[in-house]
PDB file of N, CA and C in Angstrom:
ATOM      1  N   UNK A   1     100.211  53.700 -45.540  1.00  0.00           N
ATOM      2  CA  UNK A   1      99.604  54.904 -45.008  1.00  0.00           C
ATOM      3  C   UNK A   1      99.139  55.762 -46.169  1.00  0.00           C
ATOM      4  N   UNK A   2      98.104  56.372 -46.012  1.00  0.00           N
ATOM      5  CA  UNK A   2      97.153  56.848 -47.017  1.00  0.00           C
ATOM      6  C   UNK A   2      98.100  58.322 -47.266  1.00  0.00           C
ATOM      7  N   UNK A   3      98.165  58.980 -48.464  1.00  0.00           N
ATOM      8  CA  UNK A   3      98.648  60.636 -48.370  1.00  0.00           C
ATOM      9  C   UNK A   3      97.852  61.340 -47.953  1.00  0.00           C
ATOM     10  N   UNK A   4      98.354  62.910 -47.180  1.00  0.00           N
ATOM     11  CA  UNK A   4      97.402  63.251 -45.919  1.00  0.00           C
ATOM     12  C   UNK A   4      96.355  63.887 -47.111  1.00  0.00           C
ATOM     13  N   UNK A   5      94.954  64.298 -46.891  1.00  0.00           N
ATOM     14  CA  UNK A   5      93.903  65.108 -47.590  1.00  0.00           C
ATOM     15  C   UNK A   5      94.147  66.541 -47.844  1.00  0.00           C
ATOM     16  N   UNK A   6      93.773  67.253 -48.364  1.00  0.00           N
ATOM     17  CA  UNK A   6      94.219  68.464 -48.953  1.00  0.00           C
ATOM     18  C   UNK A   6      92.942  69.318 -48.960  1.00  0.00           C
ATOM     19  N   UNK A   7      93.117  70.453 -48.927  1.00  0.00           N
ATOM     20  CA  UNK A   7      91.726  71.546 -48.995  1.00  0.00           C
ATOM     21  C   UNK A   7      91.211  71.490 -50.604  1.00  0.00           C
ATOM     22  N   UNK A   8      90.251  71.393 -50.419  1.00  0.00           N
ATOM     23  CA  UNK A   8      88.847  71.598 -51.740  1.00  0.00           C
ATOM     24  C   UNK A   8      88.431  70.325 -51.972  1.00  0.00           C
ATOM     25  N   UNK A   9      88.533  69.393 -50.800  1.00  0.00           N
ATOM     26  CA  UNK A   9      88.641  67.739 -50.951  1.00  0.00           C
ATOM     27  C   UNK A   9      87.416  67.168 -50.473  1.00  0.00           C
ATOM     28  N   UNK A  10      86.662  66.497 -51.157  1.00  0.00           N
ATOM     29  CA  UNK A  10      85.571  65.444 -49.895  1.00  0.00           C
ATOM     30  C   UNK A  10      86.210  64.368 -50.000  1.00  0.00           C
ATOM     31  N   UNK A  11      87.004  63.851 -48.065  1.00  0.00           N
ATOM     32  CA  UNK A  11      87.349  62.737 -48.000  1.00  0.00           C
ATOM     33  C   UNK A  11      86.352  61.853 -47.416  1.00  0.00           C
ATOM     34  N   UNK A  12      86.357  60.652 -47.332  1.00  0.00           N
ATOM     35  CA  UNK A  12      85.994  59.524 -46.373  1.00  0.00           C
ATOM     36  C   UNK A  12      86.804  58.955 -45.986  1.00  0.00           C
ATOM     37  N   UNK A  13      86.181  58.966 -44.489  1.00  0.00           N
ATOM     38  CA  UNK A  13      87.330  58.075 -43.623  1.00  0.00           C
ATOM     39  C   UNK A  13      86.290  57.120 -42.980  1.00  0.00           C
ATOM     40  N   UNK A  14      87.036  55.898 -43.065  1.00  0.00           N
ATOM     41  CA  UNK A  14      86.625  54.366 -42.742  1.00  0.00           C
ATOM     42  C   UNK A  14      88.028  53.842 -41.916  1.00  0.00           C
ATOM     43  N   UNK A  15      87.124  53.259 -41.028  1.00  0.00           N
ATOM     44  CA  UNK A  15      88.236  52.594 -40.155  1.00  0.00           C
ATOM     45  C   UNK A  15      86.863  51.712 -39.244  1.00  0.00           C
ATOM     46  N   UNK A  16      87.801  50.645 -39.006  1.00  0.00           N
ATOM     47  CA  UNK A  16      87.012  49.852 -38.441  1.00  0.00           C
ATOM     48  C   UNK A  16      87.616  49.164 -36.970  1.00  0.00           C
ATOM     49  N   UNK A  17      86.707  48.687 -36.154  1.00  0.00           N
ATOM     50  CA  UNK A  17      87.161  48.477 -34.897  1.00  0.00           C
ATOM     51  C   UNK A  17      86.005  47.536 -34.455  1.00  0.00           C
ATOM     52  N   UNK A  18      86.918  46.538 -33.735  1.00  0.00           N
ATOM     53  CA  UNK A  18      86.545  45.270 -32.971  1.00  0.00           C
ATOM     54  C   UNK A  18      85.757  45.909 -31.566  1.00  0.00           C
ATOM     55  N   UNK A  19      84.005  45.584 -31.325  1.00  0.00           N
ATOM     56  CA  UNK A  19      83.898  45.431 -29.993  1.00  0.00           C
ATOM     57  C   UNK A  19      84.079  44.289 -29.150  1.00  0.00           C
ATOM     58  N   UNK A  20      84.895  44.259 -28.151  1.00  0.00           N
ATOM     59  CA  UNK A  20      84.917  43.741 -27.088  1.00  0.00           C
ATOM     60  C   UNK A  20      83.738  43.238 -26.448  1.00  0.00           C
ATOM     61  N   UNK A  21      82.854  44.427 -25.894  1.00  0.00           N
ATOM     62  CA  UNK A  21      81.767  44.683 -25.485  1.00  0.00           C
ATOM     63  C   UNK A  21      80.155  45.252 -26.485  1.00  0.00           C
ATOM     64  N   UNK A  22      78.978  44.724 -25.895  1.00  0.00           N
ATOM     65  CA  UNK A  22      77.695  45.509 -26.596  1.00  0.00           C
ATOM     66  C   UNK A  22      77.766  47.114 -26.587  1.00  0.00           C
ATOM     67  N   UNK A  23      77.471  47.922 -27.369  1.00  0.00           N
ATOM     68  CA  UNK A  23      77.585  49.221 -27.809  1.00  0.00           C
ATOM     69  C   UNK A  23      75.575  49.020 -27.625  1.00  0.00           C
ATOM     70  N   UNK A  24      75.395  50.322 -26.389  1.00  0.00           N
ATOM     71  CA  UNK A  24      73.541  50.898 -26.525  1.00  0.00           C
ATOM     72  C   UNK A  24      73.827  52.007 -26.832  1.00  0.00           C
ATOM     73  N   UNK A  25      74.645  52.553 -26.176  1.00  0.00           N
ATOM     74  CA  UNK A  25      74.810  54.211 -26.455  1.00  0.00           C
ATOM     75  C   UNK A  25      76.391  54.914 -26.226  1.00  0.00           C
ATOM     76  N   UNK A  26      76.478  56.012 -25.802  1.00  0.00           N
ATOM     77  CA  UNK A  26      77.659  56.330 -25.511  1.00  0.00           C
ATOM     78  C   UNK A  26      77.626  58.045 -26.583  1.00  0.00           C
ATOM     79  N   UNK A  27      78.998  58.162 -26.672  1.00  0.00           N
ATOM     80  CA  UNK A  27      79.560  60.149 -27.235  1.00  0.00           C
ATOM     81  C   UNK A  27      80.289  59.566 -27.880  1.00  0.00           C
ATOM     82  N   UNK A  28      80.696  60.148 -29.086  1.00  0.00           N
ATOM     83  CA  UNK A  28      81.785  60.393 -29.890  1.00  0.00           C
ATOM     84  C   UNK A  28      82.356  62.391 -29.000  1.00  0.00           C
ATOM     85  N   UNK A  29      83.525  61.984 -29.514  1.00  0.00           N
ATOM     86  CA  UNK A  29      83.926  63.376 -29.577  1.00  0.00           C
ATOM     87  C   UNK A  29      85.061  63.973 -30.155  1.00  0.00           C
ATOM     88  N   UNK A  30      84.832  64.867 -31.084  1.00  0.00           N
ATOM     89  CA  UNK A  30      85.570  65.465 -32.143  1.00  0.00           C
ATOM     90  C   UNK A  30      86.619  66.549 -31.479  1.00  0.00           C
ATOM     91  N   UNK A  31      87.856  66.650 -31.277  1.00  0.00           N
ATOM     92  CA  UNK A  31      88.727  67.698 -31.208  1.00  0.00           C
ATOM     93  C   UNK A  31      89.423  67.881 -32.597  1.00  0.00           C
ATOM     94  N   UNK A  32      89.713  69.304 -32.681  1.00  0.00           N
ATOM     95  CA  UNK A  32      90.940  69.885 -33.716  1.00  0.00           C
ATOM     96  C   UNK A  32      91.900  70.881 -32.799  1.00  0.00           C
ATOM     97  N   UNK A  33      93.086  70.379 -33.621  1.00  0.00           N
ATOM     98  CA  UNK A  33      94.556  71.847 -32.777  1.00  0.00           C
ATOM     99  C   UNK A  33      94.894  72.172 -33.995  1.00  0.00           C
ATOM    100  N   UNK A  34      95.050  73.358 -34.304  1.00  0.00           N
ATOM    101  CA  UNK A  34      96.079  73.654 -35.363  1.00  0.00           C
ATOM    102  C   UNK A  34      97.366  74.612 -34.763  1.00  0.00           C
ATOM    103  N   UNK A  35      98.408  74.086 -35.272  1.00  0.00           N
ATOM    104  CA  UNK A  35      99.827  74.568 -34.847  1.00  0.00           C
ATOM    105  C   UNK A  35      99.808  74.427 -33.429  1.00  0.00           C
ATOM    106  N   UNK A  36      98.936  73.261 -32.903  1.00  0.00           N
ATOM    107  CA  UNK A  36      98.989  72.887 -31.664  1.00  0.00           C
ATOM    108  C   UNK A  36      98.081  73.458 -30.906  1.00  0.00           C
ATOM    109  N   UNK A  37      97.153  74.478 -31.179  1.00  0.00           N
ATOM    110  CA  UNK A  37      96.177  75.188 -30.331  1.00  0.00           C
ATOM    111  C   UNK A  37      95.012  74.709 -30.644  1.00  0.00           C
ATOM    112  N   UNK A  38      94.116  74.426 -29.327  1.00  0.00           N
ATOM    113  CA  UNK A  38      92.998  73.827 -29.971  1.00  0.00           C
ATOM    114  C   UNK A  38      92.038  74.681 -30.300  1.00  0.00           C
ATOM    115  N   UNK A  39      91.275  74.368 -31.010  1.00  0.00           N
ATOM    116  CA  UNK A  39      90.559  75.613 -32.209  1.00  0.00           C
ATOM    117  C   UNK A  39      88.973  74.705 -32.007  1.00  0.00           C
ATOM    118  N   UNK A  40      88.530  73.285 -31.802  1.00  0.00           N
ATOM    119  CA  UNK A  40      87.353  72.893 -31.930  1.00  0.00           C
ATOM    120  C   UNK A  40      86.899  71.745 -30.923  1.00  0.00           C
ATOM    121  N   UNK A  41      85.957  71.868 -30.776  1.00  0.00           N
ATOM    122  CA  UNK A  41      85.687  70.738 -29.832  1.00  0.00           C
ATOM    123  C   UNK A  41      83.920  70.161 -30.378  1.00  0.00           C
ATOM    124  N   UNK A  42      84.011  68.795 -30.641  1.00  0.00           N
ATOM    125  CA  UNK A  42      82.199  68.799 -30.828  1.00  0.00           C
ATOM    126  C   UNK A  42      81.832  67.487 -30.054  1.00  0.00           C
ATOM    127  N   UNK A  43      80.985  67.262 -29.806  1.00  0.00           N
ATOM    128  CA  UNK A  43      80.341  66.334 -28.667  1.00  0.00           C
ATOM    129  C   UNK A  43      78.931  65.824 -29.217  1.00  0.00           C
ATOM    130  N   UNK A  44      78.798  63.996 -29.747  1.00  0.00           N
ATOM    131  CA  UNK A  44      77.442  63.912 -29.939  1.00  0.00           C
ATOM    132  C   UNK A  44      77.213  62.621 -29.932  1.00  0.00           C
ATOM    133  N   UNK A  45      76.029  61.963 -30.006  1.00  0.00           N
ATOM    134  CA  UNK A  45      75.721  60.438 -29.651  1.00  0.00           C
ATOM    135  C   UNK A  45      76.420  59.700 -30.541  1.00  0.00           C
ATOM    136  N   UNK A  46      76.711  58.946 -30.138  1.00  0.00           N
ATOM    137  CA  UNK A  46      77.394  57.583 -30.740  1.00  0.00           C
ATOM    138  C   UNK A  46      76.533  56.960 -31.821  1.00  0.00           C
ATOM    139  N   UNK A  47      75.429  57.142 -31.375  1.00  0.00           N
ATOM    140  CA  UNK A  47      74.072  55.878 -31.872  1.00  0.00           C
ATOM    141  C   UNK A  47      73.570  56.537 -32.960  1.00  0.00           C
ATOM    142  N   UNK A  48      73.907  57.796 -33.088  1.00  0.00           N
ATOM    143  CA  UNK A  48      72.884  58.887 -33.891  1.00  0.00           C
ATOM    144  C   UNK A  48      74.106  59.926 -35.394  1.00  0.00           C
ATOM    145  N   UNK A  49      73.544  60.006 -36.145  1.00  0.00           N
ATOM    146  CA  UNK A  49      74.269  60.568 -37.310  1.00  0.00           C
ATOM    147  C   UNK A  49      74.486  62.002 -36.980  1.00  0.00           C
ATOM    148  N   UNK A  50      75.250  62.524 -37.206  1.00  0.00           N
ATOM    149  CA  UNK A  50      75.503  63.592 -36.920  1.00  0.00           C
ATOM    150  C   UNK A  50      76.283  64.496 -37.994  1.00  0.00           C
ATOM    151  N   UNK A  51      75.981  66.305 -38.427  1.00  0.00           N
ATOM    152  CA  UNK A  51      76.606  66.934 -39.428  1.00  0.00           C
ATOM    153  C   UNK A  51      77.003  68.320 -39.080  1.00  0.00           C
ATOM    154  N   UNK A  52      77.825  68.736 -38.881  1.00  0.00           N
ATOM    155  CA  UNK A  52      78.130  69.880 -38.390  1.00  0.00           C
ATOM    156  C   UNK A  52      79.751  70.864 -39.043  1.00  0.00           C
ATOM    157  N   UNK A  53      79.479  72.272 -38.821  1.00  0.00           N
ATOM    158  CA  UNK A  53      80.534  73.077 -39.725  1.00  0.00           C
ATOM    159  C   UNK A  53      81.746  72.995 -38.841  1.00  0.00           C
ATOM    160  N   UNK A  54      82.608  72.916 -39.330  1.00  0.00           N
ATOM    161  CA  UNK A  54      84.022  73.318 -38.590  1.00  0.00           C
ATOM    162  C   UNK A  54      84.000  74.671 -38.606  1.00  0.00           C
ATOM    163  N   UNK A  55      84.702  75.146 -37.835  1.00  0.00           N
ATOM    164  CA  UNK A  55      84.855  76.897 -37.581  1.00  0.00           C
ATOM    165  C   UNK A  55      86.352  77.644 -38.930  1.00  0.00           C
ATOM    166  N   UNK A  56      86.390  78.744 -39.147  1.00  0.00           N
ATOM    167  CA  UNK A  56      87.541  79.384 -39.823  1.00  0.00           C
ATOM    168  C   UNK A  56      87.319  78.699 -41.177  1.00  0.00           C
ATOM    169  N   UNK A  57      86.575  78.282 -41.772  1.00  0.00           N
ATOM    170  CA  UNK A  57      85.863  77.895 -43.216  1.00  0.00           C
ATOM    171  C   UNK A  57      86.957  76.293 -43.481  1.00  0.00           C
ATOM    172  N   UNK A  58      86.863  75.442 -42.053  1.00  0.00           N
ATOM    173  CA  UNK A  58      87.676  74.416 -42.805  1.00  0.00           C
ATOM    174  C   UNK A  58      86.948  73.345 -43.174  1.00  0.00           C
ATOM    175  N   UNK A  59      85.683  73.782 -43.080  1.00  0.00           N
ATOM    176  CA  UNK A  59      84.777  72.522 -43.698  1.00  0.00           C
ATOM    177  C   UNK A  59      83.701  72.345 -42.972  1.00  0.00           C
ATOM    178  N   UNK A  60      83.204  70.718 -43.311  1.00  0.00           N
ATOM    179  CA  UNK A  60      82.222  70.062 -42.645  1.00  0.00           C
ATOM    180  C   UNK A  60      82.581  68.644 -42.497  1.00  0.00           C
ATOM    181  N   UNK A  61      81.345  68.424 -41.514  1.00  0.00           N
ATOM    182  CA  UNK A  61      81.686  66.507 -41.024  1.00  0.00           C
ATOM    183  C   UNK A  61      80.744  66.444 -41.176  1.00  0.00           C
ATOM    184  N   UNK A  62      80.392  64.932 -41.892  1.00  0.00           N
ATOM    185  CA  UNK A  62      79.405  64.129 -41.272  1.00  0.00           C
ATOM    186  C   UNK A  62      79.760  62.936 -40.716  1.00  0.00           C
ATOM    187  N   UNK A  63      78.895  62.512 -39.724  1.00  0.00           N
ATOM    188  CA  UNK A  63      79.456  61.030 -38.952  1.00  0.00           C
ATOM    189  C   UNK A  63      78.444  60.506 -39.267  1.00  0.00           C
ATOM    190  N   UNK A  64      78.762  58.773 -39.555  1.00  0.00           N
ATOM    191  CA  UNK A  64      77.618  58.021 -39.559  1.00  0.00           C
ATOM    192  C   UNK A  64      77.449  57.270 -38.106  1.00  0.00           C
ATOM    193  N   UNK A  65      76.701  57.268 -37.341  1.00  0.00           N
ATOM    194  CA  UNK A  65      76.634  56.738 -36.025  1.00  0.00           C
ATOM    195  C   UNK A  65      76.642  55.254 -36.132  1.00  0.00           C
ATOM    196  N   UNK A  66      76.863  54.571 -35.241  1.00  0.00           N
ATOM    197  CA  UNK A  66      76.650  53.228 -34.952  1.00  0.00           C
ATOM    198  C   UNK A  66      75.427  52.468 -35.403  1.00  0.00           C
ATOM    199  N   UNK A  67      74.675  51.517 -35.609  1.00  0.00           N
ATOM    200  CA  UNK A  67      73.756  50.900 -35.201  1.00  0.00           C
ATOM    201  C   UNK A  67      73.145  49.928 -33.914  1.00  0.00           C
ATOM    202  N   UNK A  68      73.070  50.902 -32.830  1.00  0.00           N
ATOM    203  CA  UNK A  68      72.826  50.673 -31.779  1.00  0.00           C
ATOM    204  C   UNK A  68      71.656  49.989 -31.763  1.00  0.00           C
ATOM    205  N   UNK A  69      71.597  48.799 -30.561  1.00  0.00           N
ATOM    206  CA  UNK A  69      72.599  48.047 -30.222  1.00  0.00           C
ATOM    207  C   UNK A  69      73.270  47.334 -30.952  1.00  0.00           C
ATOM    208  N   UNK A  70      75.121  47.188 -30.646  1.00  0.00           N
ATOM    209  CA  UNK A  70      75.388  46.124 -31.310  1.00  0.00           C
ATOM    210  C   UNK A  70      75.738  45.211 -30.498  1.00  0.00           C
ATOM    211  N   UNK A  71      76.763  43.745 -30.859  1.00  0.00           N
ATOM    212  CA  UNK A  71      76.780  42.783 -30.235  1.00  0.00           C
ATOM    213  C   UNK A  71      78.316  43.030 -29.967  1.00  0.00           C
ATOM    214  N   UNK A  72      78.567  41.876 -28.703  1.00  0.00           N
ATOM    215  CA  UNK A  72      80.072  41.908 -28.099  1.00  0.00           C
ATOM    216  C   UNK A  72      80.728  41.108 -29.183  1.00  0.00           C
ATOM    217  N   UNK A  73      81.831  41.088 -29.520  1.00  0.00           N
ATOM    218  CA  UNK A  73      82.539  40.726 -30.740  1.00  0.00           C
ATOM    219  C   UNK A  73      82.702  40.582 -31.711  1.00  0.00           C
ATOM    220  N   UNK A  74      81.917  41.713 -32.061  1.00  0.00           N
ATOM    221  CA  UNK A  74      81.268  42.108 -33.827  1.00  0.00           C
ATOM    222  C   UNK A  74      82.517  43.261 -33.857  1.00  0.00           C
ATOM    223  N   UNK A  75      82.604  43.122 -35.834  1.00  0.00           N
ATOM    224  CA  UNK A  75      83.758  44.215 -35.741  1.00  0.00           C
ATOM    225  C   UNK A  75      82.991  45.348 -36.634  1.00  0.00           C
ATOM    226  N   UNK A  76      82.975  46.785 -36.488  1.00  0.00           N
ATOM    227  CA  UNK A  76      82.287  47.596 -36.597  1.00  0.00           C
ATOM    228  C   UNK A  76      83.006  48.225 -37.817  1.00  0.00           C
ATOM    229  N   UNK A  77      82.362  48.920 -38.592  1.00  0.00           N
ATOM    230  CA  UNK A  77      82.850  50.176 -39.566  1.00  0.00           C
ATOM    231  C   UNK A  77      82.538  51.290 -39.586  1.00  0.00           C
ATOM    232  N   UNK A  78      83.439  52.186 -39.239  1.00  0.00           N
ATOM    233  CA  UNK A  78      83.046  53.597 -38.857  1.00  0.00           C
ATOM    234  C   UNK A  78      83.018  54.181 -39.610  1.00  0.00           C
ATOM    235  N   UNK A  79      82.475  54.987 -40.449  1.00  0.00           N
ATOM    236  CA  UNK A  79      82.902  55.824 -41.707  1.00  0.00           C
ATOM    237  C   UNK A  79      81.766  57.399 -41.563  1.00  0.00           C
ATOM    238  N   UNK A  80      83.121  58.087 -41.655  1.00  0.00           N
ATOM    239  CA  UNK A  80      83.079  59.887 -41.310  1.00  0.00           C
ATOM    240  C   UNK A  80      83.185  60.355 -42.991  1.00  0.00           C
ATOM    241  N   UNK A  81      82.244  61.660 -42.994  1.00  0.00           N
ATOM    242  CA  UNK A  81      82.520  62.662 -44.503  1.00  0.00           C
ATOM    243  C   UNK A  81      83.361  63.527 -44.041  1.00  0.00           C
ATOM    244  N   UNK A  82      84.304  64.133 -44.220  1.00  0.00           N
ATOM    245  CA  UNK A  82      84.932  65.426 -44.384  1.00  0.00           C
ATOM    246  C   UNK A  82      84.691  65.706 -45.664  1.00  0.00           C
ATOM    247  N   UNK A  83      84.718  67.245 -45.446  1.00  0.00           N
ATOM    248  CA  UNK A  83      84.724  68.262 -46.456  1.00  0.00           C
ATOM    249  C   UNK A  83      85.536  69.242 -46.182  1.00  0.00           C
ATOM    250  N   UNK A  84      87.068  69.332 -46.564  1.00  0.00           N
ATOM    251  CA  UNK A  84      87.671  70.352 -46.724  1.00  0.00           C
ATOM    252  C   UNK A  84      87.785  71.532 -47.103  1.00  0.00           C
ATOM    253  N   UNK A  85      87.314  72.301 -46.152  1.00  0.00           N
ATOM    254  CA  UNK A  85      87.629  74.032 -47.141  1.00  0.00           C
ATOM    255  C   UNK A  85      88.383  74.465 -47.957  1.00  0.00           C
ATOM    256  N   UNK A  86      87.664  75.633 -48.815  1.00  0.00           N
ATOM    257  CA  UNK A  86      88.977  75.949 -49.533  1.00  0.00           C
ATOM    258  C   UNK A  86      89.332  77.231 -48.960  1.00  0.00           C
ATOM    259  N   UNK A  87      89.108  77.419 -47.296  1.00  0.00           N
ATOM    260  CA  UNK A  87      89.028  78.357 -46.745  1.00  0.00           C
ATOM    261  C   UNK A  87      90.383  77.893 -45.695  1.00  0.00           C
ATOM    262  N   UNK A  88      90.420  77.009 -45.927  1.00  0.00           N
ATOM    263  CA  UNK A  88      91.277  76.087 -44.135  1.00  0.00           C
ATOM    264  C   UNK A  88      92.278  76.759 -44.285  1.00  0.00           C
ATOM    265  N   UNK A  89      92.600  76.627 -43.337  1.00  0.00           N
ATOM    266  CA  UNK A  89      94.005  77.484 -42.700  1.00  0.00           C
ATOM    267  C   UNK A  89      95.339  76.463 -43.535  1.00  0.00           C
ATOM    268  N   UNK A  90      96.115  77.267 -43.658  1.00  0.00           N
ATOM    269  CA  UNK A  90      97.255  76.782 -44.564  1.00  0.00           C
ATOM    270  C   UNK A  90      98.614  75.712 -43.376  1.00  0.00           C
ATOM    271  N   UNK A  91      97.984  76.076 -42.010  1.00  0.00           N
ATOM    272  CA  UNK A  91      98.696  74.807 -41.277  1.00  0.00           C
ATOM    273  C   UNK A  91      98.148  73.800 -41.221  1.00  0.00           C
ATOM    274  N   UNK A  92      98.978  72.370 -41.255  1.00  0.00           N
ATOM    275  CA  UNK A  92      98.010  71.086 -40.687  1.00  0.00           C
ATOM    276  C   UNK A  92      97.002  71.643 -39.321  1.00  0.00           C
ATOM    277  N   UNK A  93      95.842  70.766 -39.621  1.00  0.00           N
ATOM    278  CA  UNK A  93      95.600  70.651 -38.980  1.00  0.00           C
ATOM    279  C   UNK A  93      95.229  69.177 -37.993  1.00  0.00           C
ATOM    280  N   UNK A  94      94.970  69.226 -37.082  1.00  0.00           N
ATOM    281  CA  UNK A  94      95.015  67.173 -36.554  1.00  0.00           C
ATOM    282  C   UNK A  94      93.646  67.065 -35.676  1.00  0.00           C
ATOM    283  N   UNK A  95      93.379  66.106 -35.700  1.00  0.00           N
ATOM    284  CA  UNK A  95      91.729  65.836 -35.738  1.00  0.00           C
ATOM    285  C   UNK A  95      92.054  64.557 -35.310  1.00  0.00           C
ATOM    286  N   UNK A  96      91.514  64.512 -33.754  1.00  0.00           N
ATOM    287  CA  UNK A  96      91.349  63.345 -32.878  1.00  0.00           C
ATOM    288  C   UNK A  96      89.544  63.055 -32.828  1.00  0.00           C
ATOM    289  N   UNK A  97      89.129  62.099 -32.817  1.00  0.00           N
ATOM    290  CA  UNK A  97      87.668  61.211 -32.823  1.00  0.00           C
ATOM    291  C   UNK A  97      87.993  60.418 -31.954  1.00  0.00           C
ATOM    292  N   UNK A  98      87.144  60.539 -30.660  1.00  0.00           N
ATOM    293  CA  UNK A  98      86.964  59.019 -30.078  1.00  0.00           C
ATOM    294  C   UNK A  98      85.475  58.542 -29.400  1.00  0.00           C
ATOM    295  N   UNK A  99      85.444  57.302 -29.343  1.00  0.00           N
ATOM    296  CA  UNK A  99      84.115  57.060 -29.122  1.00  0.00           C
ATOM    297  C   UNK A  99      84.134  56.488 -27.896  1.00  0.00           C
ATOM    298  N   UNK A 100      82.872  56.394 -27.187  1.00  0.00           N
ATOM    299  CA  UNK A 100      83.152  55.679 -26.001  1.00  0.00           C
ATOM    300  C   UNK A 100      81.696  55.654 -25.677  1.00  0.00           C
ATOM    301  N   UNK A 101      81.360  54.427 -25.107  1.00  0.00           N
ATOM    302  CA  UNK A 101      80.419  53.253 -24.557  1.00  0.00           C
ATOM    303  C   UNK A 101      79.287  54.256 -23.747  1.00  0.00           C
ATOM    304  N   UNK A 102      78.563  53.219 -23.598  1.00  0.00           N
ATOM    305  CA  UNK A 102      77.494  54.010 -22.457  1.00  0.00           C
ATOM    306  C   UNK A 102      77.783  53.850 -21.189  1.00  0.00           C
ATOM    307  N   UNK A 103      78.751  53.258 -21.111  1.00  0.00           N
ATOM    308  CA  UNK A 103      79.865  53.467 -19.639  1.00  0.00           C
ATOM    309  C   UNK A 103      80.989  54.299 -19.351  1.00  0.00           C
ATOM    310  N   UNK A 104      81.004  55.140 -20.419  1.00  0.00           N
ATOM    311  CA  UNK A 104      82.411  56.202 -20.708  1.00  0.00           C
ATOM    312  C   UNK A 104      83.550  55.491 -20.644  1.00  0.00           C
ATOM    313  N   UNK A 105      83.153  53.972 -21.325  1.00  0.00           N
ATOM    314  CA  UNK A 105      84.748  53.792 -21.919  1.00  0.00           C
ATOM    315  C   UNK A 105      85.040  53.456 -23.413  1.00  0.00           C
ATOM    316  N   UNK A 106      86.373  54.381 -23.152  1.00  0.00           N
ATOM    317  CA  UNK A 106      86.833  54.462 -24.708  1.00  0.00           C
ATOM    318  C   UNK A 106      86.594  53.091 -25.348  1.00  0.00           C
ATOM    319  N   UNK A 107      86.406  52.983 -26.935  1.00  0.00           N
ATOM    320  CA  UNK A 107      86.077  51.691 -27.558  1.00  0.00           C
ATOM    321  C   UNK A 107      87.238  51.519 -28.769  1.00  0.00           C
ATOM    322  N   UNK A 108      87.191  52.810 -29.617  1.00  0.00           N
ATOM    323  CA  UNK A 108      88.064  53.552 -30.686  1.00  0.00           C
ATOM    324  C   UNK A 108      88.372  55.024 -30.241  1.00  0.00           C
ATOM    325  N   UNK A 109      89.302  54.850 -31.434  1.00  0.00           N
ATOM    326  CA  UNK A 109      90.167  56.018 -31.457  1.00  0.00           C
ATOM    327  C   UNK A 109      90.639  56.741 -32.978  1.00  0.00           C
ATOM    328  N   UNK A 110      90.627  57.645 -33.508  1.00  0.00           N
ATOM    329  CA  UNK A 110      90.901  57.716 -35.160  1.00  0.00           C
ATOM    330  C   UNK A 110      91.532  58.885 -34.943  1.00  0.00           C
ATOM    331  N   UNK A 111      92.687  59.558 -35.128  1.00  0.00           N
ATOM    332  CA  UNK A 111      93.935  60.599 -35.566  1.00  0.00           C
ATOM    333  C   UNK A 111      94.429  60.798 -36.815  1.00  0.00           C
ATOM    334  N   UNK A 112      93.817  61.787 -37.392  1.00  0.00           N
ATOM    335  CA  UNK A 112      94.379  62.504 -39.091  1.00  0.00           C
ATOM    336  C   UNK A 112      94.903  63.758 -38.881  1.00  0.00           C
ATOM    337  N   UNK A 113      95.381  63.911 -40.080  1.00  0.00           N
ATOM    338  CA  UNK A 113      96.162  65.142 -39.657  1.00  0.00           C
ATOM    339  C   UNK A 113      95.593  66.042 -41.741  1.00  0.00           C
ATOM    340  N   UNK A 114      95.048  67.239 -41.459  1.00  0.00           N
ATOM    341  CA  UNK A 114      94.806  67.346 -42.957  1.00  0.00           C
ATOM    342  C   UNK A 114      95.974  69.019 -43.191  1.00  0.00           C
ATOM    343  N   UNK A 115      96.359  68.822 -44.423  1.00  0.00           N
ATOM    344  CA  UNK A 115      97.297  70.227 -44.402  1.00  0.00           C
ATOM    345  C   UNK A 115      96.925  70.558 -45.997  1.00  0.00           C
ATOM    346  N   UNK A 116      97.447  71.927 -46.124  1.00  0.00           N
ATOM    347  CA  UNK A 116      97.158  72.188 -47.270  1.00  0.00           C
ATOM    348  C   UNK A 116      98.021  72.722 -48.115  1.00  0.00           C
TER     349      UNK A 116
END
């Protein structure tokens, strides 16, 4: 297990996952809780890159989207930018990602937790 990321940090996160099924489209969707309250929510295509600020100066994401279409039993590599603030709140915070199909079913799943 990797040590958790720390504020003033650009991490990458890679993780990779087996489809089952062809990927055309579908949502990712980004939640954060800190000290258990949820603080963020972001919502965006699967297929498509996406870059956006976290709120309370804890950074930024970028996602690299899929290459839609893919094939049923290809194994995929997901790889996200974080950019840690040097603003973030001094509790962990935990950061759920999941993706899901153009049928709204889940495919992956990715859970970090960053503290400072």
């Amino acid at each position: 297990r990797p040590a958790a990321p720390m504020t003033g940090q650009n991490v990458t996160i890679t993780a990779a996952t087996h489809l089952n099924e062809a990927v055309t489209g579908g949502q990712f969707s980004m939640s954060l809780t800190l000290a258990g309250i949820p603080v963020f929510k972001h919502t965006g295509a699967v297929c498509s890159d996406a870059h956006f600020k976290l709120p309370l100066g804890m950074g930024e994401v970028w996602f690299e989207g899929l290459k839609c279409p893919t094939t049923s039993g290809m194994t995929y590599t997901i790889t996200d930018g974080l950019l840690i603030g040097n603003d973030a709140p001094s509790k962990p915070v935990d950061a759920t990602i999941k993706f899901n199909d153009q049928n709204g079913k889940e495919f992956s799943c990715l859970g970090i937790t960053v503290s400072s």
